[in-house]
Protein backbone atom coordinates (compact mmCIF):
# COMPACT_ATOMS: atom_id res chain seq x y z
CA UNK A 1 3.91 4.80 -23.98
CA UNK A 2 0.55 6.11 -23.99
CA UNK A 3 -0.83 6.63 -20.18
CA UNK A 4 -4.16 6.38 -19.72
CA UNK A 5 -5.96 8.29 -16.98
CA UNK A 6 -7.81 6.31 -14.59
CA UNK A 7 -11.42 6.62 -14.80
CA UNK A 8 -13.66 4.52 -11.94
CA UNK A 9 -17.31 3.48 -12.51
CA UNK A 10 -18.49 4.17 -8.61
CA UNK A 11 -21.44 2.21 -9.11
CA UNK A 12 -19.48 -1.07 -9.76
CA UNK A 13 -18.83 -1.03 -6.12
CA UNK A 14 -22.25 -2.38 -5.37
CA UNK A 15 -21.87 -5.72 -7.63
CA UNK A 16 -20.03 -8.49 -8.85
CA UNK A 17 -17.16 -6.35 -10.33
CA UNK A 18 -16.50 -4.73 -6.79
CA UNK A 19 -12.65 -6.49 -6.73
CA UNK A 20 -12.07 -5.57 -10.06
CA UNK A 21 -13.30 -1.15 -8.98
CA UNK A 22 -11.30 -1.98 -6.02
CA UNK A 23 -8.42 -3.17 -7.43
CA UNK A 24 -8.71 0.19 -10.04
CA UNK A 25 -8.88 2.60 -7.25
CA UNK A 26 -5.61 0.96 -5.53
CA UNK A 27 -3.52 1.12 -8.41
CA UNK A 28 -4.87 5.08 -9.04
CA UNK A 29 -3.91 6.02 -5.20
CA UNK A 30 -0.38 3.78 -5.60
CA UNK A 31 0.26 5.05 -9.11
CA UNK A 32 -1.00 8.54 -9.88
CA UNK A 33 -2.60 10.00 -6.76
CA UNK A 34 -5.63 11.04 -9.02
CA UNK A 35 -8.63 9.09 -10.41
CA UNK A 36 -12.00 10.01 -11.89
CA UNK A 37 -15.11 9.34 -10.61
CA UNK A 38 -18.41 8.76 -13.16
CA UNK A 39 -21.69 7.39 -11.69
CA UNK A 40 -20.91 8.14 -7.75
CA UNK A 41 -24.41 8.88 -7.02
CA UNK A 42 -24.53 12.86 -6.70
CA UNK A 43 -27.56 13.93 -8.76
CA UNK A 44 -26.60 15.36 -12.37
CA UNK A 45 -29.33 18.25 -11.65
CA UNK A 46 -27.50 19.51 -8.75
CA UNK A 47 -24.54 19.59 -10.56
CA UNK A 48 -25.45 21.59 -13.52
CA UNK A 49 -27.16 24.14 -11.08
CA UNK A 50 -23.85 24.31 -8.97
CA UNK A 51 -22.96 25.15 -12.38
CA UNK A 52 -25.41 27.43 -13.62
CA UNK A 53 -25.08 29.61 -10.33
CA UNK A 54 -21.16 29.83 -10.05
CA UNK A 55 -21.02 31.59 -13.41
CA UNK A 56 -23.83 33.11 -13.13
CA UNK A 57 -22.29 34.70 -9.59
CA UNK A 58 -19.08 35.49 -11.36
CA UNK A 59 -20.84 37.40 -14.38
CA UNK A 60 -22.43 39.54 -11.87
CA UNK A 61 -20.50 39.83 -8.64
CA UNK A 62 -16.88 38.97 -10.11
CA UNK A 63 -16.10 39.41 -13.29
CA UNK A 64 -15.11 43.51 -13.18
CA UNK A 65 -13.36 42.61 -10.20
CA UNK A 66 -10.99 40.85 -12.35
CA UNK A 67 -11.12 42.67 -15.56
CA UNK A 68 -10.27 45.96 -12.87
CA UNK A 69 -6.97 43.87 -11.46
CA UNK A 70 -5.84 43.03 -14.95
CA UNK A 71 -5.77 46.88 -15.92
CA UNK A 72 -4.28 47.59 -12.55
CA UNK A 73 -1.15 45.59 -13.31
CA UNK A 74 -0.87 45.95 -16.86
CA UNK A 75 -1.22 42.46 -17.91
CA UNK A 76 -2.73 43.20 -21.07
CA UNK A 77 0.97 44.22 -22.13
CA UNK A 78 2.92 41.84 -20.75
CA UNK A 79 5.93 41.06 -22.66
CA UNK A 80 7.68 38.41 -20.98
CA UNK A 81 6.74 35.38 -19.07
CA UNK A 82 4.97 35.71 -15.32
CA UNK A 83 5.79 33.20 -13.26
CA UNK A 84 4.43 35.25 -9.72
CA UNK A 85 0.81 34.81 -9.86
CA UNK A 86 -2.26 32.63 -10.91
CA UNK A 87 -4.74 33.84 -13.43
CA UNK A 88 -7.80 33.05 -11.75
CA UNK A 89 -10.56 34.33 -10.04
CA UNK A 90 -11.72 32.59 -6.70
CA UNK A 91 -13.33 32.48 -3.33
CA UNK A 92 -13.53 30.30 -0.42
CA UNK A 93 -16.60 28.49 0.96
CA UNK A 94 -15.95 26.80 4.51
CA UNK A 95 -18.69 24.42 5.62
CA UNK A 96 -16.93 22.54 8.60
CA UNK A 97 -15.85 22.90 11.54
CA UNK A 98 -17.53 26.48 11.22
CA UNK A 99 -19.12 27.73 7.95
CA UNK A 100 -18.85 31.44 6.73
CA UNK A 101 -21.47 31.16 3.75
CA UNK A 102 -23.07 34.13 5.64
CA UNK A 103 -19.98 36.51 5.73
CA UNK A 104 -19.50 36.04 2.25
CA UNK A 105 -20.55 39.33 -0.04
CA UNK A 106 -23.04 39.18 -2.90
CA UNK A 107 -23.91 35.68 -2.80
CA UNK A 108 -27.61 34.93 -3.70
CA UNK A 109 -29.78 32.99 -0.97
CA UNK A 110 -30.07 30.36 -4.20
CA UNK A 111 -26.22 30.02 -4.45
CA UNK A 112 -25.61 29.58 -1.18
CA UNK A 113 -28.80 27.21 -0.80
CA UNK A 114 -27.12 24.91 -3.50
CA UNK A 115 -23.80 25.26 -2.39
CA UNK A 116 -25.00 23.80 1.33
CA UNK A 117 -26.72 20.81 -0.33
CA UNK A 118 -23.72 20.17 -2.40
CA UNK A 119 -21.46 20.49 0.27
CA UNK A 120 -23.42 17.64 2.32
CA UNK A 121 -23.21 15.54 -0.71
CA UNK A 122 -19.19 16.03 -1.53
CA UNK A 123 -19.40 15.02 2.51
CA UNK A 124 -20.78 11.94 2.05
CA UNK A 125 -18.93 10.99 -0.93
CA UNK A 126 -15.81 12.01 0.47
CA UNK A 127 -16.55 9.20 3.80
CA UNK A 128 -17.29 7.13 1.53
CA UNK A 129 -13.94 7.00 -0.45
CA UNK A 130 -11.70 7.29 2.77
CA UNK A 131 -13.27 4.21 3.64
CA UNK A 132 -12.62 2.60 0.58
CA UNK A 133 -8.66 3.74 0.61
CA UNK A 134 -9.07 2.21 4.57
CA UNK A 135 -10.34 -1.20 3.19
CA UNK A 136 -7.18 -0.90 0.51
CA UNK A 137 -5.40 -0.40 3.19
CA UNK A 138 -6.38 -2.57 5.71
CA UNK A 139 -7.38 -0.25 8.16
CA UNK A 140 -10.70 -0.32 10.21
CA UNK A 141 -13.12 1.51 8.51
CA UNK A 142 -13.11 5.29 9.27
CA UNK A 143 -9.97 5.50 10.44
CA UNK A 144 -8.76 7.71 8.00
CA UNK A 145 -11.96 9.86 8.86
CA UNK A 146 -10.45 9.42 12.58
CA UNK A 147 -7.02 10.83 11.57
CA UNK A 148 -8.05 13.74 10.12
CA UNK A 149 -11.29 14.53 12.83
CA UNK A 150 -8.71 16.76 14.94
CA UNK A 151 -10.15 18.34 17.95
CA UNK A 152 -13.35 20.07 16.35
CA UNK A 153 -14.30 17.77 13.54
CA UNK A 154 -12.60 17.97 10.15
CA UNK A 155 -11.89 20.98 7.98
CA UNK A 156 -13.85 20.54 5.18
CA UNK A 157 -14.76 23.69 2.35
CA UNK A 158 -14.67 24.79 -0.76
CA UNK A 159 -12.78 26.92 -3.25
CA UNK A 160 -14.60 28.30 -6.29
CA UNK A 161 -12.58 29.31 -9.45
CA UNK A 162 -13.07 30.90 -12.65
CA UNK A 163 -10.56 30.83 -14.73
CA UNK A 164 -11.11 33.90 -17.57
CA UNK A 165 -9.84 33.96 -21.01
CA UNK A 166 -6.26 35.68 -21.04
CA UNK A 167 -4.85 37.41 -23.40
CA UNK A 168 -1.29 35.66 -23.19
CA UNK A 169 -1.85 32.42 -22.68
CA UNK A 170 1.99 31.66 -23.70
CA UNK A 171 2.85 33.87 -20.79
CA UNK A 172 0.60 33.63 -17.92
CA UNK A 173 -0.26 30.21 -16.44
CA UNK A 174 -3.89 29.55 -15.01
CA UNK A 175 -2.30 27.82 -12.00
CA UNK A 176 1.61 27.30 -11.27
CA UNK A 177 2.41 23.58 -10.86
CA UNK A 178 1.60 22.53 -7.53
CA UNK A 179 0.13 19.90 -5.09
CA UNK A 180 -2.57 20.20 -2.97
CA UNK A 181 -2.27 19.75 0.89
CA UNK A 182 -4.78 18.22 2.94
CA UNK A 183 -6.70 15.23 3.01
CA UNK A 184 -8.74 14.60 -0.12
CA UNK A 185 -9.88 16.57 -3.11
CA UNK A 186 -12.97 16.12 -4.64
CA UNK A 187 -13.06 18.47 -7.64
CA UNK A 188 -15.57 19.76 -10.26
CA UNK A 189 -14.72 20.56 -13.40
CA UNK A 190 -15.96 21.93 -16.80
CA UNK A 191 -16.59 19.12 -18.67
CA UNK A 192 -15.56 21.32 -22.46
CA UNK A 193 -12.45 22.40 -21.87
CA UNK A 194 -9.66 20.68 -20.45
CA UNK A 195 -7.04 22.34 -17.72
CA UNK A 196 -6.11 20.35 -15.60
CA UNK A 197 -2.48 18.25 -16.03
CA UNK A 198 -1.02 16.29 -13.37
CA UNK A 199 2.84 15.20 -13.71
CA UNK A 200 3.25 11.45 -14.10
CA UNK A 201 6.50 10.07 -14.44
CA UNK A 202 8.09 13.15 -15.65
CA UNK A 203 5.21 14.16 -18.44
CA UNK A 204 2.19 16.02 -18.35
CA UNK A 205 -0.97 14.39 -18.81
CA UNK A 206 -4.45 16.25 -19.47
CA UNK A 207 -7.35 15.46 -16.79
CA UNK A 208 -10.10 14.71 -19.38
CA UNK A 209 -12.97 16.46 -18.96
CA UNK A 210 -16.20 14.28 -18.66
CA UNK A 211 -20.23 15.98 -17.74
CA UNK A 212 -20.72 15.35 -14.45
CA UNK A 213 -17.78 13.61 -13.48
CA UNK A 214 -16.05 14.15 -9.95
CA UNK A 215 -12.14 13.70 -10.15
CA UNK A 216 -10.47 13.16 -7.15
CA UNK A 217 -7.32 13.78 -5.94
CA UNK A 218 -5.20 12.35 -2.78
CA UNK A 219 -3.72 15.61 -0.90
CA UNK A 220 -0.17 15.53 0.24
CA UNK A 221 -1.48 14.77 3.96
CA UNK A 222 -2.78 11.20 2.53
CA UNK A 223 0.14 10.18 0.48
């Protein structure tokens, strides 16, 4: 059977096909734990300048970086499978409770500029959809915002990854399987080229990739 990945039009929630969005996003948290988001109200500009500036930081500030680690471990050369380590290139925003934007190396006062006003819109979004899980749910709204509040506000950042082109793609994985922990996941993606699977009754299935979508994912924490 073909399974199709769930795909929610966020703007539905504000008409007369609410029940039927509602209904959608239910049946993505009960059933897969992932859904994808089109038309949830972050501006497409932003996005594409997130975009624009993350490569443009990793040409410049990251790419040798890696290219230097590959030739330090001789993974040009690998013969045999590597199941150890993740081929990707990353680094870690924090915005709440405490953000370290400042304390992180080469990044441009335009990055980080962009990165701040995207953060506050992820924020907003990601309220937003807790409350809409909470209505699912039953719950009062923002009690799932409650839950995860702690004693100094919620964690909240963000983790920034390239993923290169590798040279044996049969033997090195981009990321190992995993799940994510936390609360919820709010991710990014390049809309060309598909990498993301998720594991769904005991078979892969590709993430599509769509421009400006937002996919989201439920951390272990809220399943």
């Amino acid at each position: 059977m073909e399974l199709t990945f769930p795909v929610i039009d966020f703007s539905k929630l504000n008409g007369e096909e609410r029940a039927a969005a509602m209904e959608m996003i239910k049946d993505a948290c009960e059933n897969w734990g992932f859904f994808e988001l089109v038309n949830h109200g972050i501006s497409h500009e932003l996005m594409d300048t997130v975009e624009r500036l993350t490569k443009e930081h990793y040409r410049k500030c990251m790419e040798l970086r890696f290219k230097e680690m590959v030739a330090s471990k001789g993974l040009e050369a690998v013969q045999s499978e590597i199941n150890d380590m993740d081929w990707e290139s990353t680094f870690f925003l924090r915005h709440l409770p405490e953000s370290n934007m400042s304390e992180i190396p080469d990044l441009e006062e335009d990055y980080r500029k962009v990165m701040k006003e995207f953060a506050v819109e992820l924020e907003k979004l990601a309220e937003q959809l807790l409350d809409l899980l909470c209505e699912n749910l039953g719950l009062e709204p923002g009690y799932l915002k409650k839950v995860f509040y702690g004693s100094k506000g919620p964690t909240f950042g963000t983790k920034v990854s390239n993923y290169p082109p590798c040279p044996k793609p049969d033997l090195i994985k981009g990321l190992r399987a995993h799940t994510d922990a936390g609360g919820i996941i709010l991710l990014f993606q390049d809309d060309k080229v598909s990498g993301l699977q998720l594991l769904k009754d005991g078979q892969w299935i590709d993430v599509p990739p769509m421009k400006h979508s937002i996919v989201i994912n439920l951390g272990d924490q809220l399943e």
